[in-house]
C-alpha atoms as a PDB file:
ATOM      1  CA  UNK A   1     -27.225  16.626  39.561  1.00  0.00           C
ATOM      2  CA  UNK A   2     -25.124  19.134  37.311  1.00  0.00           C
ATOM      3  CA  UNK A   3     -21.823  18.169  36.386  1.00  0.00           C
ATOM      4  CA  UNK A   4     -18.918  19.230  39.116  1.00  0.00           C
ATOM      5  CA  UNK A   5     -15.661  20.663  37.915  1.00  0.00           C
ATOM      6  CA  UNK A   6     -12.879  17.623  38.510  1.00  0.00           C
ATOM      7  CA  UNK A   7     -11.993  17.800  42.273  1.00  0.00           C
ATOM      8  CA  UNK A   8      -8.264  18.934  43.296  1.00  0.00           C
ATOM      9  CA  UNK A   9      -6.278  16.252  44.808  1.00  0.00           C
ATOM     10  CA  UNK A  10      -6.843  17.822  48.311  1.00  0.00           C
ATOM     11  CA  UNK A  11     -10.241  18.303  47.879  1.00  0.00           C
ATOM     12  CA  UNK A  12     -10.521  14.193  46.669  1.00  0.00           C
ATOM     13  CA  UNK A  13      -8.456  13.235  49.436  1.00  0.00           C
ATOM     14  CA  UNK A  14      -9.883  14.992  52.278  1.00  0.00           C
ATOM     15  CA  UNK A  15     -13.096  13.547  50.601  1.00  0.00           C
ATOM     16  CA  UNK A  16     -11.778  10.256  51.328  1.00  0.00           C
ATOM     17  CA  UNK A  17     -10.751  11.258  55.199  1.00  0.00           C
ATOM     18  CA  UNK A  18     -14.172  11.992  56.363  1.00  0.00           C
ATOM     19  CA  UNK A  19     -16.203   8.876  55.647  1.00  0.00           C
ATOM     20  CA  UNK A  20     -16.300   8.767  59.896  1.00  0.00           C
ATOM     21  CA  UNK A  21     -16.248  12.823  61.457  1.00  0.00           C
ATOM     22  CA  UNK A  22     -12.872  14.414  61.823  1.00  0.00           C
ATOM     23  CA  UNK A  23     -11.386  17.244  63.011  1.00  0.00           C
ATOM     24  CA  UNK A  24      -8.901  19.133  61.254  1.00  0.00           C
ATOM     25  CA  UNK A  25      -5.502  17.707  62.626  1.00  0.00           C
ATOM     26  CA  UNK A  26      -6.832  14.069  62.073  1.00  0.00           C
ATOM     27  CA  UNK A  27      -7.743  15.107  58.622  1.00  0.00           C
ATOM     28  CA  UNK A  28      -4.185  16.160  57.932  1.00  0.00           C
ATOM     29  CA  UNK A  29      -2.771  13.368  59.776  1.00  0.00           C
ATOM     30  CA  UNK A  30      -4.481  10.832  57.492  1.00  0.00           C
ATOM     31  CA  UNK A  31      -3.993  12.189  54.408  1.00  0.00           C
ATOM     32  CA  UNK A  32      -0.070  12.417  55.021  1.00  0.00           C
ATOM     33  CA  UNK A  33      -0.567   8.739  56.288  1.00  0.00           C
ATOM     34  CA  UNK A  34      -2.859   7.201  52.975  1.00  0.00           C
ATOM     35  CA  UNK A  35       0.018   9.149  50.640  1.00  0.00           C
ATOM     36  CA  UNK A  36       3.009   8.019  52.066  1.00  0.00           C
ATOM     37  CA  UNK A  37       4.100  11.702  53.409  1.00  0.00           C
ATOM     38  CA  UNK A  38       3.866  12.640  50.036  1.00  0.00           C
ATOM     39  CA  UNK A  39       0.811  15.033  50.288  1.00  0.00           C
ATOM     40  CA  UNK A  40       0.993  17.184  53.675  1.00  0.00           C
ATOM     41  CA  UNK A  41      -1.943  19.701  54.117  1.00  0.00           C
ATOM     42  CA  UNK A  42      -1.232  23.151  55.861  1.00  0.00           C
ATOM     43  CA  UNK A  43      -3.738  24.398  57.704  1.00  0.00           C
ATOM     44  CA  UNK A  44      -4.390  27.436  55.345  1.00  0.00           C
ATOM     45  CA  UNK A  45      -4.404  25.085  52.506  1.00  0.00           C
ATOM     46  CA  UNK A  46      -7.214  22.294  54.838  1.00  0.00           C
ATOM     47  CA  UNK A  47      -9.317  24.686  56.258  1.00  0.00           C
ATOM     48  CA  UNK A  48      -9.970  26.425  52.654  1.00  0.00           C
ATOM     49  CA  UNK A  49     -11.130  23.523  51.280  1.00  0.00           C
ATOM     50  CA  UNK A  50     -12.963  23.033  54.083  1.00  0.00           C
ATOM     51  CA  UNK A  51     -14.608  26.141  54.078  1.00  0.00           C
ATOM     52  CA  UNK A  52     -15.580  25.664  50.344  1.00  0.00           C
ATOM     53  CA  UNK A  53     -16.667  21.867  50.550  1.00  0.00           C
ATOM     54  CA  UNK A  54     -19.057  23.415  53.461  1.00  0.00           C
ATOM     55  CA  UNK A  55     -20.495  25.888  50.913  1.00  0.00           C
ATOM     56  CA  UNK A  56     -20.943  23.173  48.152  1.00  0.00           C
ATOM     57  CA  UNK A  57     -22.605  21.152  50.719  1.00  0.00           C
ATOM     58  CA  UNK A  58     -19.946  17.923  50.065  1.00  0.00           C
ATOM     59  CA  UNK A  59     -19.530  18.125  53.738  1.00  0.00           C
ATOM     60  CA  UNK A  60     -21.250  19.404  56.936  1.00  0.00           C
ATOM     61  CA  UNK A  61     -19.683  20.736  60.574  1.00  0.00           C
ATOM     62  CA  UNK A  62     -20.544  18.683  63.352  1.00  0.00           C
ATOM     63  CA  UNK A  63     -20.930  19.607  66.494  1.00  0.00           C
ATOM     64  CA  UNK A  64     -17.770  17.935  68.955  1.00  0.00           C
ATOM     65  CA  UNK A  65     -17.272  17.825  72.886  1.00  0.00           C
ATOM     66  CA  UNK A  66     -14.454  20.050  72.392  1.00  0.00           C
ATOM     67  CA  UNK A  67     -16.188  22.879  71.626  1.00  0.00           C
ATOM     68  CA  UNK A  68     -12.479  24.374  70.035  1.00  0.00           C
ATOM     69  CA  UNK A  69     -12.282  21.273  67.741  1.00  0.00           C
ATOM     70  CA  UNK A  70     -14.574  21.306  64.275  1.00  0.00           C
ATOM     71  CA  UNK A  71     -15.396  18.162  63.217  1.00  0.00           C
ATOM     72  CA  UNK A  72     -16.260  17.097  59.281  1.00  0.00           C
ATOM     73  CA  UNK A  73     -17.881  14.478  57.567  1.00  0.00           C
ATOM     74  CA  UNK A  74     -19.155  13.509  54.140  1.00  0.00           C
ATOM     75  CA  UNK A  75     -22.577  14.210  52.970  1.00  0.00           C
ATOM     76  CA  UNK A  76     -24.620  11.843  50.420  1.00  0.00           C
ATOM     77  CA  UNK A  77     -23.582  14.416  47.987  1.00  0.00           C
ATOM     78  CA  UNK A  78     -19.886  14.352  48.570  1.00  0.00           C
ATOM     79  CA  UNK A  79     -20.128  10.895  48.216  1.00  0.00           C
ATOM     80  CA  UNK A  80     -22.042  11.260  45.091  1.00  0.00           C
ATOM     81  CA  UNK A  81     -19.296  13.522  43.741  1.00  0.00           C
ATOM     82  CA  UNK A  82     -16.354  11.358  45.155  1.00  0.00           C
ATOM     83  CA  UNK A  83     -17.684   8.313  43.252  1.00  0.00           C
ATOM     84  CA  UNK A  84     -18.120  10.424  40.167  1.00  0.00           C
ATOM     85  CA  UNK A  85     -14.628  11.489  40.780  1.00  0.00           C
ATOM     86  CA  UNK A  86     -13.330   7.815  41.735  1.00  0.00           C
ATOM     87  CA  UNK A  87     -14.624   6.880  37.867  1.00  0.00           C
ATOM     88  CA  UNK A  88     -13.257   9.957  36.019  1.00  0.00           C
ATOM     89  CA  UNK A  89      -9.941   8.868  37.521  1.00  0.00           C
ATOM     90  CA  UNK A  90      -9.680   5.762  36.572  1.00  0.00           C
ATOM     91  CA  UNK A  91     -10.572   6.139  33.256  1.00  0.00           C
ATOM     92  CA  UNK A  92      -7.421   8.475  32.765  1.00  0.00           C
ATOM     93  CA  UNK A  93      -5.253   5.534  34.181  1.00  0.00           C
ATOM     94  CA  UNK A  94      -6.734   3.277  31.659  1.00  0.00           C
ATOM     95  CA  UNK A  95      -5.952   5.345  29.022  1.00  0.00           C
ATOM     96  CA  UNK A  96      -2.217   6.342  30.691  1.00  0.00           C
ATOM     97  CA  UNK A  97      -1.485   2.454  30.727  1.00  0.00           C
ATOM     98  CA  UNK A  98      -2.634   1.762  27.094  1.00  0.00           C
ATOM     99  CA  UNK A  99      -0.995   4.968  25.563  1.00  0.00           C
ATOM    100  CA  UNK A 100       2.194   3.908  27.405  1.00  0.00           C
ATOM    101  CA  UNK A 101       1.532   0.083  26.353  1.00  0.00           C
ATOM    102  CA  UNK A 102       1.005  -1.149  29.577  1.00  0.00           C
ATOM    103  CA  UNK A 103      -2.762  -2.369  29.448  1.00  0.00           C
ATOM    104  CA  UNK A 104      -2.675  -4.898  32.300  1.00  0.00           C
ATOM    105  CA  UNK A 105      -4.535  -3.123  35.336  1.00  0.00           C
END
């Protein structure tokens, strides 16, 4: 599997929403939740990474009993990339903590 550009941090934590299907208000619910309030998602802002996690195939559309509601989840590839991600990222706290003497993790 090629190499994937490092995700954005709402790309990575909508990643991390969907590991059951969601629609898009639960998706921006959560994320404000897991962050503390400190990340809030606009709708123009959730459904364009959406849109383009759709077209990179990290997540699929399911079908929903409200036919106005869109519901997401993860595919084996966005969890593939989200692990990838998961690494990359703590290898750059690793080497935050030792360049600022603070090695204990």
């Amino acid at each position: 599997m090629p190499a994937e550009q490092p995700l954005t941090e709402s790309t990575y934590l909508i990643l991390a929403t969907l590991t059951t299907p969601k629609h898009g208000y639960a998706i921006m619910k959560e994320v404000e939740d897991l962050t503390g309030g400190t990340v809030q998602l606009g709708p123009g802002t959730l459904y364009g990474v959406l849109k383009s996690m759709v077209k990179k195939e990290l997540i699929i559309e399911q079908s929903s009993s409200d036919p106005r509601r869109r519901m997401y989840v993860i595919t084996d590839k966005g969890v593939e990339v989200m692990k990838r991600e998961t690494t990359r990222l703590e290898m750059l706290v690793i080497i935050g903590k030792k360049s600022l003497g603070r090695e204990e993790i």
